[in-house]
N, C-alpha and C. Protein backbone atom coordinates (compact mmCIF):
# COMPACT_ATOMS: atom_id res chain seq x y z
N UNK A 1 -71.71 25.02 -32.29
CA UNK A 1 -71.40 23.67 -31.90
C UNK A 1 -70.40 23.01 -32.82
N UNK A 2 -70.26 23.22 -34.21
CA UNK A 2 -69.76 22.78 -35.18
C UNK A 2 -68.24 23.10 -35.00
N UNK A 3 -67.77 24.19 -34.47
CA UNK A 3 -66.76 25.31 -34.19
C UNK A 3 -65.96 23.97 -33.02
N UNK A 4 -67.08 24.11 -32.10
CA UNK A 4 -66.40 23.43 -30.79
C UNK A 4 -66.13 21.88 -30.97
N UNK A 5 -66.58 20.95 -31.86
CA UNK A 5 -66.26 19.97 -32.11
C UNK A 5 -64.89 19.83 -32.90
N UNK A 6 -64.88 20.56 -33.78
CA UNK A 6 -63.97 20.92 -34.45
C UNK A 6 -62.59 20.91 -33.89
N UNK A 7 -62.94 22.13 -32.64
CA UNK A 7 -61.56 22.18 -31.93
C UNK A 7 -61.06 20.97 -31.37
N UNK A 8 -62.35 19.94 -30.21
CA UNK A 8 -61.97 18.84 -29.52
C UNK A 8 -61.45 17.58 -30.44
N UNK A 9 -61.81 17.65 -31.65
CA UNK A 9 -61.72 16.43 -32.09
C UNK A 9 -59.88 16.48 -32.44
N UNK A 10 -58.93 17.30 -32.96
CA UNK A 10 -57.20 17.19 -32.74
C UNK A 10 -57.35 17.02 -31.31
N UNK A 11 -57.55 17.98 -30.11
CA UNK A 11 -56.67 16.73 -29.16
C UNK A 11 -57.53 15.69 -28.56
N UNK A 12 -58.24 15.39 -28.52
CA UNK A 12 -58.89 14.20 -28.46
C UNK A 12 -57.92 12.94 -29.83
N UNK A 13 -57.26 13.57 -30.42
CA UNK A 13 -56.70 12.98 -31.82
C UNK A 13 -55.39 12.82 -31.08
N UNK A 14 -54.62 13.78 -30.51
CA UNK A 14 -53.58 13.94 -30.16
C UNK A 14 -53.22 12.71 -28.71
N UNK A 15 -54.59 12.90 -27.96
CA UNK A 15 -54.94 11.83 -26.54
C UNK A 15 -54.83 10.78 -27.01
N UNK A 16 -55.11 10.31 -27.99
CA UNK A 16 -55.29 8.93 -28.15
C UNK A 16 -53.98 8.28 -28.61
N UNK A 17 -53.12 9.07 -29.22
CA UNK A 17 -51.95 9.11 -29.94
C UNK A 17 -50.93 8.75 -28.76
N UNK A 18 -51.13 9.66 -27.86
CA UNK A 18 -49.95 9.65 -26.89
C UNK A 18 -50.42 8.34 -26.16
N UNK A 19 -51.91 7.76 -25.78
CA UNK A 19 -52.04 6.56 -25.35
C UNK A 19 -51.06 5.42 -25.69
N UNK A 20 -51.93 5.34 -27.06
CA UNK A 20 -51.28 3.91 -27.82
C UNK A 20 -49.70 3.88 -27.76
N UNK A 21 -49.67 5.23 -27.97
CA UNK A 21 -47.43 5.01 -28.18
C UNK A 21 -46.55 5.12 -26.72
N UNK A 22 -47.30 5.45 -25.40
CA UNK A 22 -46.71 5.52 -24.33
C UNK A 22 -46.42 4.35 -24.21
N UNK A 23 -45.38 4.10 -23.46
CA UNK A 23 -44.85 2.85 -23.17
C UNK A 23 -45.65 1.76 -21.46
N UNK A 24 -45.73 0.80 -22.25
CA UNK A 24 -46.47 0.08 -21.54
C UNK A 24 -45.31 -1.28 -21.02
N UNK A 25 -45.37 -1.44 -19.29
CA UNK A 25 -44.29 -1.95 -18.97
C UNK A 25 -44.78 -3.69 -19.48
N UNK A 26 -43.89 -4.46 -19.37
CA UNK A 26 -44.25 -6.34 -19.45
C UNK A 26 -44.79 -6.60 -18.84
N UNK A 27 -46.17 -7.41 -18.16
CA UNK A 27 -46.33 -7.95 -17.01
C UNK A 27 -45.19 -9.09 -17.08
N UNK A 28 -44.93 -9.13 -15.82
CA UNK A 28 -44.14 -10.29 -15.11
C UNK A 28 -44.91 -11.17 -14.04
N UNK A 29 -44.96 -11.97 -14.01
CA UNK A 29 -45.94 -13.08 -12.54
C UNK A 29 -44.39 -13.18 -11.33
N UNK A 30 -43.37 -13.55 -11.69
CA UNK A 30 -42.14 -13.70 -10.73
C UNK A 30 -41.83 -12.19 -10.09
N UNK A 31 -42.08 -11.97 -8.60
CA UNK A 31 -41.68 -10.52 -7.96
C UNK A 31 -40.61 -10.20 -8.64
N UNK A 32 -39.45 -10.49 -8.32
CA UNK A 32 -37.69 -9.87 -8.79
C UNK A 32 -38.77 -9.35 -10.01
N UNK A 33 -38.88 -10.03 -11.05
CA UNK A 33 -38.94 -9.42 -12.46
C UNK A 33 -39.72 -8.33 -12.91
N UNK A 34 -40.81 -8.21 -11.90
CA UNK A 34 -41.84 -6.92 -12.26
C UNK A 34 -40.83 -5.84 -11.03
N UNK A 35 -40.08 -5.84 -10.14
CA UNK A 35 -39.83 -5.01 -9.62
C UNK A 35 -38.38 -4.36 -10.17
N UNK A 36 -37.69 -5.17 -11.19
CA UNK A 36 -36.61 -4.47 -12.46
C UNK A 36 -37.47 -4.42 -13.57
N UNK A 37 -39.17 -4.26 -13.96
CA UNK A 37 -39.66 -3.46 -14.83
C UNK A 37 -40.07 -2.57 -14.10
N UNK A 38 -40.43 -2.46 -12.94
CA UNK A 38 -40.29 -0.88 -12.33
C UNK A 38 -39.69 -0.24 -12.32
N UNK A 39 -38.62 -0.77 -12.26
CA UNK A 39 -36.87 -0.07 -12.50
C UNK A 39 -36.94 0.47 -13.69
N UNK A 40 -37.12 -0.35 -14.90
CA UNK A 40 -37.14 0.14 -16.02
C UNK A 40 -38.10 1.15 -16.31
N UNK A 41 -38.98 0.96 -16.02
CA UNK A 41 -40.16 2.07 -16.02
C UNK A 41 -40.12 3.20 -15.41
N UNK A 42 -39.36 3.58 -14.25
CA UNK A 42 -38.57 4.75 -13.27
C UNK A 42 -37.68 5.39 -14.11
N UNK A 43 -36.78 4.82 -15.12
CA UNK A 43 -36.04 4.99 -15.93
C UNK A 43 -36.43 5.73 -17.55
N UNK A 44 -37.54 5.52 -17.22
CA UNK A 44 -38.19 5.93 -18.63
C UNK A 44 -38.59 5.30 -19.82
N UNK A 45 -38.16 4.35 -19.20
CA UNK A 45 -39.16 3.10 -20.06
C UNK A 45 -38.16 2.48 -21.36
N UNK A 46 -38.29 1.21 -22.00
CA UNK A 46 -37.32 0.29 -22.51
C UNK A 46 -37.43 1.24 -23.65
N UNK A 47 -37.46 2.44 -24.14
CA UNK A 47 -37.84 2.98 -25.37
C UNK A 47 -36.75 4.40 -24.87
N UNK A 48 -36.32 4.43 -24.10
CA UNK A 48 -34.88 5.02 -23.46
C UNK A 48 -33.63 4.56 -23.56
N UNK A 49 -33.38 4.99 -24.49
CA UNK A 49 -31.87 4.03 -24.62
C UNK A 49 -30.46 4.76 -23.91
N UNK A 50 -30.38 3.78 -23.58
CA UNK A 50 -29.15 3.83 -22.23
C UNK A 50 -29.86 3.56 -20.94
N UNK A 51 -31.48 3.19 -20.55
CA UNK A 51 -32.03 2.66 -19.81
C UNK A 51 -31.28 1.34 -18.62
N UNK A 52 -30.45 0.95 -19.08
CA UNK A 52 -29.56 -0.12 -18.53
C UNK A 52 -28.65 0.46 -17.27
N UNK A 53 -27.92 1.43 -18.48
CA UNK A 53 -27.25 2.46 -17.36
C UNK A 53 -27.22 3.41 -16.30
N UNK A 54 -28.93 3.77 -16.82
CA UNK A 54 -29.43 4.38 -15.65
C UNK A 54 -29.38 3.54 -14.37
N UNK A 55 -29.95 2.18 -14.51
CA UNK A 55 -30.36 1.47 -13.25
C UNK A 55 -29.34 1.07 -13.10
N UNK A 56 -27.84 0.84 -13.48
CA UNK A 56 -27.09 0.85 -12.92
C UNK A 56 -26.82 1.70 -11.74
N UNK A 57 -26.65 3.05 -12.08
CA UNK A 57 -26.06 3.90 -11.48
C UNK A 57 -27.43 5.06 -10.85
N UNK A 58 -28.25 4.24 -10.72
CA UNK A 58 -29.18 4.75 -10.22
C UNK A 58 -28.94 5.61 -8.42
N UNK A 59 -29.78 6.79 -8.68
CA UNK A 59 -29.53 7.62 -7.42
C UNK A 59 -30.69 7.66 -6.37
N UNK A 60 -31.08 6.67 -6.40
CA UNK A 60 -32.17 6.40 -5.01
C UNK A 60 -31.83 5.61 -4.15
N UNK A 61 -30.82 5.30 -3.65
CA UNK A 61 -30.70 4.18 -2.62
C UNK A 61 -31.22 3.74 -1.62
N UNK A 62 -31.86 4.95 -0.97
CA UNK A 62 -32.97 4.78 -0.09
C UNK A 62 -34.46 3.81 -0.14
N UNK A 63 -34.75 3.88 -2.21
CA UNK A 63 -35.68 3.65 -2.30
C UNK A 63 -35.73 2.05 -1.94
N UNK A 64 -36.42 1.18 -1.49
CA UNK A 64 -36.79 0.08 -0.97
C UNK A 64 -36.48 -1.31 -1.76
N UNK A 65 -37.00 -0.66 -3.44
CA UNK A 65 -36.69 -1.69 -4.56
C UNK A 65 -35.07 -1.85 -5.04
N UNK A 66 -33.76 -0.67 -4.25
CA UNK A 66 -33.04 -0.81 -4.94
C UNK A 66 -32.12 -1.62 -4.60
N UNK A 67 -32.29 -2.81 -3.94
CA UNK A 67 -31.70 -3.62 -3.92
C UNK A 67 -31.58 -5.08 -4.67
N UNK A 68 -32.86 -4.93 -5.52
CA UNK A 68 -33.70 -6.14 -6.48
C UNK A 68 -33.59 -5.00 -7.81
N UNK A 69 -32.62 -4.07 -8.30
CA UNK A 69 -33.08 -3.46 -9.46
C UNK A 69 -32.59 -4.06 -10.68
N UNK A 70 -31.52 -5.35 -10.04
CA UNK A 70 -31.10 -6.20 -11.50
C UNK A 70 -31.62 -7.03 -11.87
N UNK A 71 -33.13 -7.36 -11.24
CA UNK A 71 -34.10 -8.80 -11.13
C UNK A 71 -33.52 -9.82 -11.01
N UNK A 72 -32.58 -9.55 -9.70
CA UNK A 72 -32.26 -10.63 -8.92
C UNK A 72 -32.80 -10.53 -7.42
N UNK A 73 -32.55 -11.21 -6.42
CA UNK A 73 -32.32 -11.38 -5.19
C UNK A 73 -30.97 -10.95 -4.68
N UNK A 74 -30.84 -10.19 -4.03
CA UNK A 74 -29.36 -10.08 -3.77
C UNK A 74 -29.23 -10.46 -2.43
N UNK A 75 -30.57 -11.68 -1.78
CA UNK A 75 -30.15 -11.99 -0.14
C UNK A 75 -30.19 -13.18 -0.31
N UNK A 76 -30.84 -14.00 -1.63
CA UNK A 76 -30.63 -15.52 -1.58
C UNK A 76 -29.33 -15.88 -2.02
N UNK A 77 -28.66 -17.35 -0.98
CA UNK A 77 -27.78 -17.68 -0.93
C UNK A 77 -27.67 -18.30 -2.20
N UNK A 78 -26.67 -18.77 -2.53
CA UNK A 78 -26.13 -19.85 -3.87
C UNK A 78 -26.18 -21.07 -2.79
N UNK A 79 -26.43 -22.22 -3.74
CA UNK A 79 -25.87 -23.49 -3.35
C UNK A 79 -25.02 -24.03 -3.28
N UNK A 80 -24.16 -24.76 -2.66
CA UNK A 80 -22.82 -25.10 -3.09
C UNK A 80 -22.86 -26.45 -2.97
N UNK A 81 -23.20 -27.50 -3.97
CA UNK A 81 -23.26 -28.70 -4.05
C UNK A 81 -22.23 -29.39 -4.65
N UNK A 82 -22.19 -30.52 -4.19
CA UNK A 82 -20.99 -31.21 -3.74
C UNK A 82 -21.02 -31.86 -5.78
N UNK A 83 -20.49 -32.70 -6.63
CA UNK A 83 -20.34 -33.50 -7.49
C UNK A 83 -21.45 -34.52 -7.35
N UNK A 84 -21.79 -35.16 -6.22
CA UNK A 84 -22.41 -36.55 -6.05
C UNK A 84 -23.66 -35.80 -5.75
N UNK A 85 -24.31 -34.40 -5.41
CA UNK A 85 -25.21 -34.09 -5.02
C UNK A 85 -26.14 -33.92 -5.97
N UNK A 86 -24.94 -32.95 -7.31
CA UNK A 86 -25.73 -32.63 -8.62
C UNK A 86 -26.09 -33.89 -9.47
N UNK A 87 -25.35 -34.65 -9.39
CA UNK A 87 -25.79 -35.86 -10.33
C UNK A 87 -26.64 -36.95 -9.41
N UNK A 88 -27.22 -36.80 -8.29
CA UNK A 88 -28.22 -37.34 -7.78
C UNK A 88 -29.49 -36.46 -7.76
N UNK A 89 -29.26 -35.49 -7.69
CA UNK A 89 -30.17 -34.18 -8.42
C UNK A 89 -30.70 -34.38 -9.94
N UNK A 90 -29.98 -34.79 -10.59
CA UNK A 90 -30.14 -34.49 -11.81
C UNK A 90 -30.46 -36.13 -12.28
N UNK A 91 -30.18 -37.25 -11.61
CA UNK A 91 -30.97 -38.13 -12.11
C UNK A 91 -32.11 -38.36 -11.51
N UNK A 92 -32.46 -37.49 -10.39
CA UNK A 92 -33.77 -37.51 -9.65
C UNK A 92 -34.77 -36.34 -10.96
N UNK A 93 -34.18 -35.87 -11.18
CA UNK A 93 -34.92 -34.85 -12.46
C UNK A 93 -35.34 -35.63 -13.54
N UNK A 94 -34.72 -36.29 -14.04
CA UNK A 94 -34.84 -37.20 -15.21
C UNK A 94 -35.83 -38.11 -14.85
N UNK A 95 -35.59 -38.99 -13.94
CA UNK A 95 -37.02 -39.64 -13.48
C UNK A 95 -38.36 -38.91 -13.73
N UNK A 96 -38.08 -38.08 -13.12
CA UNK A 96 -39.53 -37.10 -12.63
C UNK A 96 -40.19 -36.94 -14.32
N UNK A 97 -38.95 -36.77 -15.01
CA UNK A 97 -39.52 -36.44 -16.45
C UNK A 97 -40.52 -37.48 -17.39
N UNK A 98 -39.55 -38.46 -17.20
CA UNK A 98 -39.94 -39.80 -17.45
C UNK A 98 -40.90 -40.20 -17.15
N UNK A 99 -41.44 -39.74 -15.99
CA UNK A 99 -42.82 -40.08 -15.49
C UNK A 99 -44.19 -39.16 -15.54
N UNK A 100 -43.67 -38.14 -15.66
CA UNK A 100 -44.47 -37.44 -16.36
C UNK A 100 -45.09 -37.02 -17.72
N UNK A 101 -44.11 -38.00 -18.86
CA UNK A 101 -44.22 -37.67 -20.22
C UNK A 101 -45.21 -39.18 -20.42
C-alpha cells in the first residue's frame, strides 16, 4: 500500500499543478465581451502571445461567433447626431446626475 501511495501522490502533485496554472478565462456579464473571451480562449488563452493575431486572422468563418470576435457588434448601427442633439443629450445627462448625487 505504501508503494502505491507513493506512486499516486506526484501525479496527483502534477494534477493539481496543471489546475491552478491552466488558464482561466475573465468572466464578463456584457455578451460581445465573454464571446471575444471565447475567442481568446479558442486561441489558447491570454498566456499565448500573439493571441491578438490569431483572432484576427482567424480560420473559422463558418463558426457562428465570428462575427463578434473583436467584442464588438458588427450589426449595430452608429448614431449620427446632429450638434444640437449631443448637447441636449448631454445636458439631459448632467441633470440626471445632479439628481441623483
Amino acid at each position: 500500500m505504501i508503494l502505491n501511495r507513493a506512486k499516486e501522490e506526484p501525479e496527483n502533485q502534477i494534477e493539481r499543478k496543471l489546475q491552478t496554472t491552466r488558464y482561466k478565462p475573465e468572466k464578463k456579464t456584457a455578451p460581445v465581451k465573454a464571446i471575444r473571451e471565447h475567442c481568446i480562449e479558442c486561441m489558447g488563452g491570454r498566456d499565448n502571445t500573439g493571441y491578438k493575431e490569431l483572432i484576427e486572422t482567424c480560420g473559422s468563418p463558418e463558426c457562428a461567433l465570428f462575427p463578434f470576435r473583436f467584442g464588438a457588434n458588427p450589426y449595430r448601427s452608429k448614431m449620427n447626431l446632429s450638434d444640437e442633439e449631443r448637447k441636449a443629450r448631454s445636458h439631459r445627462a448632467q441633470r440626471n446626475i445632479v439628481m441623483i448625487s
